[in-house]
Protein backbone atom coordinates (compact mmCIF):
# COMPACT_ATOMS: atom_id res chain seq x y z
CA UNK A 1 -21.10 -202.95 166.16
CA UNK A 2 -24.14 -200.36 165.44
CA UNK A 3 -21.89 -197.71 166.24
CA UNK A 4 -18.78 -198.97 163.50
CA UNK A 5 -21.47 -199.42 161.22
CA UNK A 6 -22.85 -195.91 160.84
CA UNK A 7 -19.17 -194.91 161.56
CA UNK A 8 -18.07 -196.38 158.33
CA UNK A 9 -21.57 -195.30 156.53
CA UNK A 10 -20.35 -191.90 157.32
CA UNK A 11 -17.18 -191.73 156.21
CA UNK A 12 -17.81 -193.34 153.27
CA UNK A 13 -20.49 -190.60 152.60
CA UNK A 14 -18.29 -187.88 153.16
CA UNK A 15 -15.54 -189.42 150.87
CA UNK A 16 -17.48 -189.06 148.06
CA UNK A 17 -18.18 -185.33 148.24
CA UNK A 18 -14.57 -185.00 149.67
CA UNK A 19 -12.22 -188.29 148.26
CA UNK A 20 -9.05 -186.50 150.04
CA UNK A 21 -10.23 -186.27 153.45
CA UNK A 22 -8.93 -188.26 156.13
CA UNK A 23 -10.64 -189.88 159.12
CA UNK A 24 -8.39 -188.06 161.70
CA UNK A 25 -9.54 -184.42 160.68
CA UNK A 26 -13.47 -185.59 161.68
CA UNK A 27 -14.82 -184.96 164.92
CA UNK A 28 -17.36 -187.20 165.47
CA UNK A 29 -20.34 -186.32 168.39
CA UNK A 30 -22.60 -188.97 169.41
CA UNK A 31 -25.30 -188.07 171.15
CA UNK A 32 -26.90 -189.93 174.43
CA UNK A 33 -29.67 -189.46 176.32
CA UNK A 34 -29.88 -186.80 178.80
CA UNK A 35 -31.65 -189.16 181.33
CA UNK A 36 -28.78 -191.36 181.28
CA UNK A 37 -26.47 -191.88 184.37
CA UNK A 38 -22.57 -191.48 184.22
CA UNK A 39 -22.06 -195.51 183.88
CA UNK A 40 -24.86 -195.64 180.67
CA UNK A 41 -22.59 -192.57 178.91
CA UNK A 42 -19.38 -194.18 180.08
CA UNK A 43 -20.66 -197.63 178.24
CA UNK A 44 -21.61 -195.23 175.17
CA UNK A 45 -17.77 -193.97 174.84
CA UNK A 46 -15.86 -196.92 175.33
CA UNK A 47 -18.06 -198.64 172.63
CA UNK A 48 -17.45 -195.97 170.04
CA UNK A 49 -13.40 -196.22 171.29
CA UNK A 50 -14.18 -199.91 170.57
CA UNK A 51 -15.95 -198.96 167.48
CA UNK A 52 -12.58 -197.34 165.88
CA UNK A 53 -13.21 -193.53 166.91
CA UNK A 54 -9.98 -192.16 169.33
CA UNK A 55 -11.06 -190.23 172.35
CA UNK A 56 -9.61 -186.96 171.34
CA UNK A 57 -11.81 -187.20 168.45
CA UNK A 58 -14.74 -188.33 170.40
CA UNK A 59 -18.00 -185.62 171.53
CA UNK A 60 -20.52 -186.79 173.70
CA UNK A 61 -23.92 -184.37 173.64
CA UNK A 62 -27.12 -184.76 175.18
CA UNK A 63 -29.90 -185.08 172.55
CA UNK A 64 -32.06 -182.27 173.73
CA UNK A 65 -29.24 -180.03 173.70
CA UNK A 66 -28.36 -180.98 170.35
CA UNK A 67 -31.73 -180.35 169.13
CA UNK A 68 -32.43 -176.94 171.35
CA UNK A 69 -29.15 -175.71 169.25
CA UNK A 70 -30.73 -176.86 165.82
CA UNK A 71 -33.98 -175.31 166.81
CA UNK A 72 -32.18 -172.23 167.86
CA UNK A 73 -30.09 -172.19 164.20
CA UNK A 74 -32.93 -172.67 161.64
CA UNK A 75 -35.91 -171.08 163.48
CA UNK A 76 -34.32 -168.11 164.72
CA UNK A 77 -37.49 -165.91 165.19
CA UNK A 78 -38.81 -168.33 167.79
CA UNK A 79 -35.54 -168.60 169.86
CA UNK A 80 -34.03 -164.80 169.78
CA UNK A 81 -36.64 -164.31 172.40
CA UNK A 82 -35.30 -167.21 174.61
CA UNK A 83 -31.66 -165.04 174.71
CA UNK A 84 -31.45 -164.54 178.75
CA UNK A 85 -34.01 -167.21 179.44
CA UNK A 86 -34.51 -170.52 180.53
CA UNK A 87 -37.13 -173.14 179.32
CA UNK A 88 -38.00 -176.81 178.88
CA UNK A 89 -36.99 -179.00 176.14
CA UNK A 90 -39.39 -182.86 176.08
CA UNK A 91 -37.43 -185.08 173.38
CA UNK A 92 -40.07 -187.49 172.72
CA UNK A 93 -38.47 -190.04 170.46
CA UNK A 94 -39.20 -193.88 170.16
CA UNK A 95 -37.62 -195.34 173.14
CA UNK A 96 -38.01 -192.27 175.64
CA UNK A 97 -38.91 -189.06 176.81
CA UNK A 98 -36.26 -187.16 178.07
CA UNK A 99 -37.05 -184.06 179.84
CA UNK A 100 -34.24 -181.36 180.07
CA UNK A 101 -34.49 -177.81 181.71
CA UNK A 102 -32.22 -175.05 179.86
CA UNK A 103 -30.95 -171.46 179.79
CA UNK A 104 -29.71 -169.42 177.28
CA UNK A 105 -26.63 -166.94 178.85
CA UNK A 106 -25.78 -166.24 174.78
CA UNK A 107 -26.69 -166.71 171.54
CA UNK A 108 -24.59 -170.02 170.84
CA UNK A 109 -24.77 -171.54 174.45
CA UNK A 110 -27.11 -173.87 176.24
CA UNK A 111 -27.13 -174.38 180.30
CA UNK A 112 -28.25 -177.12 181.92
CA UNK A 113 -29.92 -176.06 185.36
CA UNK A 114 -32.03 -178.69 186.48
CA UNK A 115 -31.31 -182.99 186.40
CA UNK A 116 -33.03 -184.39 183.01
CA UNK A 117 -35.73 -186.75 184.18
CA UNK A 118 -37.90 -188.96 181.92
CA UNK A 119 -39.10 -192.10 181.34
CA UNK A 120 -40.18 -195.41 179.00
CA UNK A 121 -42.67 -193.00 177.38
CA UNK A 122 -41.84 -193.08 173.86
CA UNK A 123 -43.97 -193.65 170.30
CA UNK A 124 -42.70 -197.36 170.21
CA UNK A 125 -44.90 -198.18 173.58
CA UNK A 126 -47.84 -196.75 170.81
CA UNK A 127 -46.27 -199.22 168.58
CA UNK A 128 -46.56 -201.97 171.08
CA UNK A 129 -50.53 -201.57 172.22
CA UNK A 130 -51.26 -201.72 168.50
CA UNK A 131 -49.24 -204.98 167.44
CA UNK A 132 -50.93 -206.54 170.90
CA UNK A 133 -54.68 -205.70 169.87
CA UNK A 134 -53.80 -206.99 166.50
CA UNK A 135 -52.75 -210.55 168.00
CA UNK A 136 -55.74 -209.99 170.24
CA UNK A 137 -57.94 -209.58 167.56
CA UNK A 138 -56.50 -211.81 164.46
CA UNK A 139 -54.27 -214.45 166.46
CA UNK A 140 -51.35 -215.04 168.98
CA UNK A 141 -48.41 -215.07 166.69
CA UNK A 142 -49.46 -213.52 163.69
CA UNK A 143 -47.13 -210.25 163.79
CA UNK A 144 -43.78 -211.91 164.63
CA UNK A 145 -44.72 -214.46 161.86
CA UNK A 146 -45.23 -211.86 159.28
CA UNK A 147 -41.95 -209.99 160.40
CA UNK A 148 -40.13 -213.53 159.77
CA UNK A 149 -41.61 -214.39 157.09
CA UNK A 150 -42.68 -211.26 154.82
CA UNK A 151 -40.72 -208.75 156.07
CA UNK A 152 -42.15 -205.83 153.64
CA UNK A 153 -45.60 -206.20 153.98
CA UNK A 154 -44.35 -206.38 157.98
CA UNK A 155 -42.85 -202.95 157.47
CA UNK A 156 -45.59 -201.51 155.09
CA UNK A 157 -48.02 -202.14 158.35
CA UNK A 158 -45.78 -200.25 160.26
CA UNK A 159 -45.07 -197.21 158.18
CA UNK A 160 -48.53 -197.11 157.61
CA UNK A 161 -49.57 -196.65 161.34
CA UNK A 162 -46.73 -194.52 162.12
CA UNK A 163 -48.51 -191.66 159.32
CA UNK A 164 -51.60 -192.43 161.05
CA UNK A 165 -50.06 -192.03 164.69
CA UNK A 166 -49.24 -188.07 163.50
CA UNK A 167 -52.59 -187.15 162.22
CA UNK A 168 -55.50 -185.16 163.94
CA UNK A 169 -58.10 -187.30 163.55
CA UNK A 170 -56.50 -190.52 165.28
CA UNK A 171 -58.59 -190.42 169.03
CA UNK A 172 -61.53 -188.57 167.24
CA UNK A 173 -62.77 -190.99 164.82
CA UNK A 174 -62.61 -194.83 164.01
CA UNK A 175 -59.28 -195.75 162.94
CA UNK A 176 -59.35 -197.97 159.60
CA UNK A 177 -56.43 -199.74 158.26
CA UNK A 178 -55.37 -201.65 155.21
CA UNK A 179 -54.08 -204.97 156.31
CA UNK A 180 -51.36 -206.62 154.10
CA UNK A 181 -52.51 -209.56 152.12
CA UNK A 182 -49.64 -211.83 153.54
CA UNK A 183 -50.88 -210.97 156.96
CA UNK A 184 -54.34 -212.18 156.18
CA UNK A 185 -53.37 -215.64 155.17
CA UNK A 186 -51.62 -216.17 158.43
CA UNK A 187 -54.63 -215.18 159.76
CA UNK A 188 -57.01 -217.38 158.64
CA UNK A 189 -54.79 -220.29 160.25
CA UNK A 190 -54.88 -218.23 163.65
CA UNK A 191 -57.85 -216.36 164.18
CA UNK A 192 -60.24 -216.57 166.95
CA UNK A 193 -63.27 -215.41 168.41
CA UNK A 194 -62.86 -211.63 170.70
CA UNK A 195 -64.21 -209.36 172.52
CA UNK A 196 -62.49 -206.49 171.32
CA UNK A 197 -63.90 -203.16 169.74
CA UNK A 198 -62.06 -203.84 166.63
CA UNK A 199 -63.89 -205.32 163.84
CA UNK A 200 -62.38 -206.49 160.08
CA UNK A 201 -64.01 -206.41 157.41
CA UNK A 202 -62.58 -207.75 153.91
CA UNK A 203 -58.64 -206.83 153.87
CA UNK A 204 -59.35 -203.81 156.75
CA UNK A 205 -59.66 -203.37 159.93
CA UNK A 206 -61.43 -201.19 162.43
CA UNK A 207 -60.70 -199.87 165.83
CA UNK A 208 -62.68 -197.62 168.42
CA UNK A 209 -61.05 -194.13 169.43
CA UNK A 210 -61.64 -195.25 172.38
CA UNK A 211 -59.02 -197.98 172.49
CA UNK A 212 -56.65 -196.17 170.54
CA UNK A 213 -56.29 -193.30 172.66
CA UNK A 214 -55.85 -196.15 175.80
CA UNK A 215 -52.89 -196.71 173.51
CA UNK A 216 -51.62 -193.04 173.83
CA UNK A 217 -52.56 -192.52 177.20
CA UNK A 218 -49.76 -195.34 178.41
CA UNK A 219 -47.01 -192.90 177.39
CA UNK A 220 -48.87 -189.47 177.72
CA UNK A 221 -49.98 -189.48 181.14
CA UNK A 222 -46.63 -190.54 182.80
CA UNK A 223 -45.70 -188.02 180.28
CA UNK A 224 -48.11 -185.58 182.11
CA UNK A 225 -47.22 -186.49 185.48
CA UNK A 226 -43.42 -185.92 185.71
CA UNK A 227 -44.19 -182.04 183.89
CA UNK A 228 -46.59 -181.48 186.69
CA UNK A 229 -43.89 -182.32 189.30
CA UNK A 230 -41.21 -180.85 187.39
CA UNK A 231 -43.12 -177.56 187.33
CA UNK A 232 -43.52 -177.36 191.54
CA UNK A 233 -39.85 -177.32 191.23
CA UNK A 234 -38.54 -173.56 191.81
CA UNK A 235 -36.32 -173.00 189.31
CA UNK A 236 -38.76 -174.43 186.70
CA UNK A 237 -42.31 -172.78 188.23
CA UNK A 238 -41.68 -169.56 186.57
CA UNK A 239 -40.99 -170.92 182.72
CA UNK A 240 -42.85 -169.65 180.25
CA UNK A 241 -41.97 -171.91 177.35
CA UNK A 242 -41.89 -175.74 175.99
CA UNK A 243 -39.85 -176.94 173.42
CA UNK A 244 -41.07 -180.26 171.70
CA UNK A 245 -39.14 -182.46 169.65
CA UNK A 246 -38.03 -185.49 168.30
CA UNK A 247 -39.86 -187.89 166.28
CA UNK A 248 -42.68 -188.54 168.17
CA UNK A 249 -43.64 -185.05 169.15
CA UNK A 250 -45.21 -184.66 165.22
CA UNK A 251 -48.15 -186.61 166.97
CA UNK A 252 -51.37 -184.29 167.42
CA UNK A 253 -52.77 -185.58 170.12
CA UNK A 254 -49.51 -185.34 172.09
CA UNK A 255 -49.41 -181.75 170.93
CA UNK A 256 -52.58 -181.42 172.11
CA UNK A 257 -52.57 -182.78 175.51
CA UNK A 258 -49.64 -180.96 176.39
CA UNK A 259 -51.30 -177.56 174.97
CA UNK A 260 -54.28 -178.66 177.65
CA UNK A 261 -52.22 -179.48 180.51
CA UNK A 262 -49.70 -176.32 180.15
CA UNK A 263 -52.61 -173.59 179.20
CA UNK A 264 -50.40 -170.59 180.51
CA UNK A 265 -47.35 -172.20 178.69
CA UNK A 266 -45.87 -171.35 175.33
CA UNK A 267 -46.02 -175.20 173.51
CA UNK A 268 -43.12 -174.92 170.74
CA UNK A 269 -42.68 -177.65 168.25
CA UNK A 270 -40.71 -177.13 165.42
CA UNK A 271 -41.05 -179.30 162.02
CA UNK A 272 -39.10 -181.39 160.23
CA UNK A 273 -36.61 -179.51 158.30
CA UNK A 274 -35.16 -180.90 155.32
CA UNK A 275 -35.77 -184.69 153.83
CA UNK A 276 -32.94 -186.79 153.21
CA UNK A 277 -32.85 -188.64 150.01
CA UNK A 278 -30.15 -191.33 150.08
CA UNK A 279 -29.06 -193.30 146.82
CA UNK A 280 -27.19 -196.73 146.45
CA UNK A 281 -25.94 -198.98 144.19
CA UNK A 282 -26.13 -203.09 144.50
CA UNK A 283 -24.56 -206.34 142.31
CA UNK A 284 -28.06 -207.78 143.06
CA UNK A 285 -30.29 -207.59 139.79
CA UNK A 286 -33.37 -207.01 142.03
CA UNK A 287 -31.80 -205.57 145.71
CA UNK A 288 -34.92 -205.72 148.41
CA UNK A 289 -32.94 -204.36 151.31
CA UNK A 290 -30.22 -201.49 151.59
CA UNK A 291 -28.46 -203.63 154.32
CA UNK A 292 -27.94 -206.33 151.46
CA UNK A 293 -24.95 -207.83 150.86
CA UNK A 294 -23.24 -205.42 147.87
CA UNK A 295 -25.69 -202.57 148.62
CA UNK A 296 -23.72 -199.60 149.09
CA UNK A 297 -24.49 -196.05 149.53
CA UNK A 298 -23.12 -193.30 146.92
CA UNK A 299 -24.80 -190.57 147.52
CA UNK A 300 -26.95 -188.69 149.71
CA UNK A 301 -29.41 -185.38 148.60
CA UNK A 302 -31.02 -182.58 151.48
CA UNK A 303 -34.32 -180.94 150.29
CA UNK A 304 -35.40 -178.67 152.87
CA UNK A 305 -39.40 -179.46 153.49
CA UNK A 306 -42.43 -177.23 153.23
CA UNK A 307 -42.95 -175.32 156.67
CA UNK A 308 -46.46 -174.43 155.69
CA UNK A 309 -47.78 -178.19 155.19
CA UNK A 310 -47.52 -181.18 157.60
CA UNK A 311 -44.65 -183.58 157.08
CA UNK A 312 -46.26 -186.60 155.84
CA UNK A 313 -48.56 -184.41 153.29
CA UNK A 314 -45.70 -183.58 151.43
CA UNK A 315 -44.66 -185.53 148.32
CA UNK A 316 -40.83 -185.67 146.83
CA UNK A 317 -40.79 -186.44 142.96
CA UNK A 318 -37.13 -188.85 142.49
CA UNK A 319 -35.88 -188.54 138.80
CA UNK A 320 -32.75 -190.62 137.26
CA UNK A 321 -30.81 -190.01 134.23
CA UNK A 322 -27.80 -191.54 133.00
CA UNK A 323 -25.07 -190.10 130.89
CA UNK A 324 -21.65 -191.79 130.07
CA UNK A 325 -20.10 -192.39 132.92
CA UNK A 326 -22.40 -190.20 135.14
CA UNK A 327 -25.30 -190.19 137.01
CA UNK A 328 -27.70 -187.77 137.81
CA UNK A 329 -30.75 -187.30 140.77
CA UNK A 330 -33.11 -184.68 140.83
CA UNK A 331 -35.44 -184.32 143.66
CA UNK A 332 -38.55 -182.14 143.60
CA UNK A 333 -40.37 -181.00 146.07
CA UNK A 334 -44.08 -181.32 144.45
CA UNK A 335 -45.89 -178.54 146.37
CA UNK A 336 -43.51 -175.85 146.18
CA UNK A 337 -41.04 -176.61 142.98
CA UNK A 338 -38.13 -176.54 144.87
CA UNK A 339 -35.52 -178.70 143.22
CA UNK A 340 -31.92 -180.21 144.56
CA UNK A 341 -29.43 -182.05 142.03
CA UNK A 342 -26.53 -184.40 142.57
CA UNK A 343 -24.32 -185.79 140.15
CA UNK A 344 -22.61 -189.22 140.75
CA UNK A 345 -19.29 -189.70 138.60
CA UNK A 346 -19.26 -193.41 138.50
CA UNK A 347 -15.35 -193.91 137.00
């Protein structure tokens, strides 16, 4: 079902930049985890075959190999040197950690030399710990009320730890949060006496480093434990270089345990590339949710980010105008001027 859905999201995307195009001349590659066994990726295929998408024009690809191959297209001065080699790629994402050892033989070919290993080690066990010391602290119940109930102040609470979750400062000093009105008045109903380090004070609340990096620590040291054991392996012991990626490697204190742990190791983590800015168009006067009913997507913009400033530092500036029968987006990248346009012909 997820898989027809972002099927038919994509073609419907492409249509509109291409209306003559037909589904038979796409290829479509989904990727899977590396960690998986041959039953898991044989599930994956005959879902997508169930989903509407014919064999012959079905890819399966590992996600770390996908993402070594981005790596080694848009930041080209860091991978020429890997031509001939061999090195580790961690895909920390939100489920997992999948751990992949590679070699280069060319420039536009990836080897896989050792079994992926990996684990339950990914930014949503983060996720978890938090949500927990939040019940702990304001009362059993009160996040899966909110999410039932007030579903954006649920998701403002989580976007707003996941920018905290990438910065420096988030094991090194007191984390302080903004708690959504609607989640205080559950609260009041629930709350009860602790004997936690957190403390709230008016709408905000106020956790120890201490507890927070407990948090991180779930998922890191695992983390840790499978690249020491990896590394006694011989085909890995003489590697010289880490690739991080995926979603959760933007967290700093990830990057900087790993930097600790592999001192004589070259720690590689590329950044976000480009932001994608999608626009849609609803029947509802006042749409809350893109997965609405008559919410439709009718256009989607690129704007390649800032390299020289950290991902969630960077600010895009959204503009609409509307002509006859035509609309027009500009997006602007605020701290360098870098502007993308697209027009939307709405006959």
């Amino acid at each position: 079902m997820s898989i027809e859905y972002l099927k038919d999201q994509l073609l419907e995307a492409i249509k509109l930049q291409t209306p003559d195009i037909k589904e038979s001349d796409i290829q479509i590659v989904l990727t899977v985890l590396a960690i998986w066994d041959v039953g898991a990726t044989q599930f994956m295929r005959e879902a997508a075959e169930k989903a509407g998408i014919h064999n012959e024009r079905l890819m399966l690809a590992f996600e770390s190999e996908v993402a070594a191959l981005w790596c080694a297209l848009h930041y080209k001065s860091d991978f020429e040197q890997l031509i001939g080699s061999r090195y580790i790629v961690i895909d920390l994402g939100g489920g997992t950690a999948d751990i992949t050892v590679h070699e280069r033989p060319s420039d536009n070919a990836i080897k896989l030399i050792h079994q992926p290993s990996g684990g339950a080690w990914g930014g949503v066990k983060v996720d978890e710990q938090f949500y927990q010391y939040l019940e702990k602290v304001l009362g059993n119940g009160v996040i899966e009320e909110l999410r039932k109930n007030n579903l954006d102040d649920y998701y403002k609470l989580l976007r707003t730890f996941e920018s905290k979750k990438r910065v420096d400062s988030i094991i090194s000093a007191r984390l302080t949060l903004t708690l959504p009105h609607a989640l205080l008045k559950i609260t009041k109903d629930k709350r009860k006496q602790t004997d936690q380090s957190g403390e709230t004070k008016g709408d905000r609340i106020m956790i120890d480093p201490a507890t927070v990096k407990g948090w991180f620590d779930i998922v890191v040291e695992p983390l840790i434990k499978q690249l020491n054991h990896l590394m006694k392996k011989d085909v890995v012991a003489d590697i010289e270089t880490i690739m991080l990626v995926g979603g959760f490697a933007e967290c700093k204190y990830v990057q900087k345990r790993l930097k600790e742990e592999l001192k004589n190791r070259k720690l590689i983590v590329p950044p976000e590339a480009v932001s994608v800015i999608a626009v849609y168009k609803s029947v509802s006067e006042n749409p809350k949710y893109i997965t609405g009913i008559g919410c439709t997507r009718i256009g989607t913009l690129w704007i390649e980010n800032n390299k020289d400033i950290p991902l969630h530092m960077q600010e895009k500036e959204v503009t609409f105008m509307f002509g006859n029968t035509e609309i027009f987006v500009y997006v602007k990248q605020t701290e360098t001027g870098r502007e993308e346009r697209l027009t939307l012909d709405c006959l």
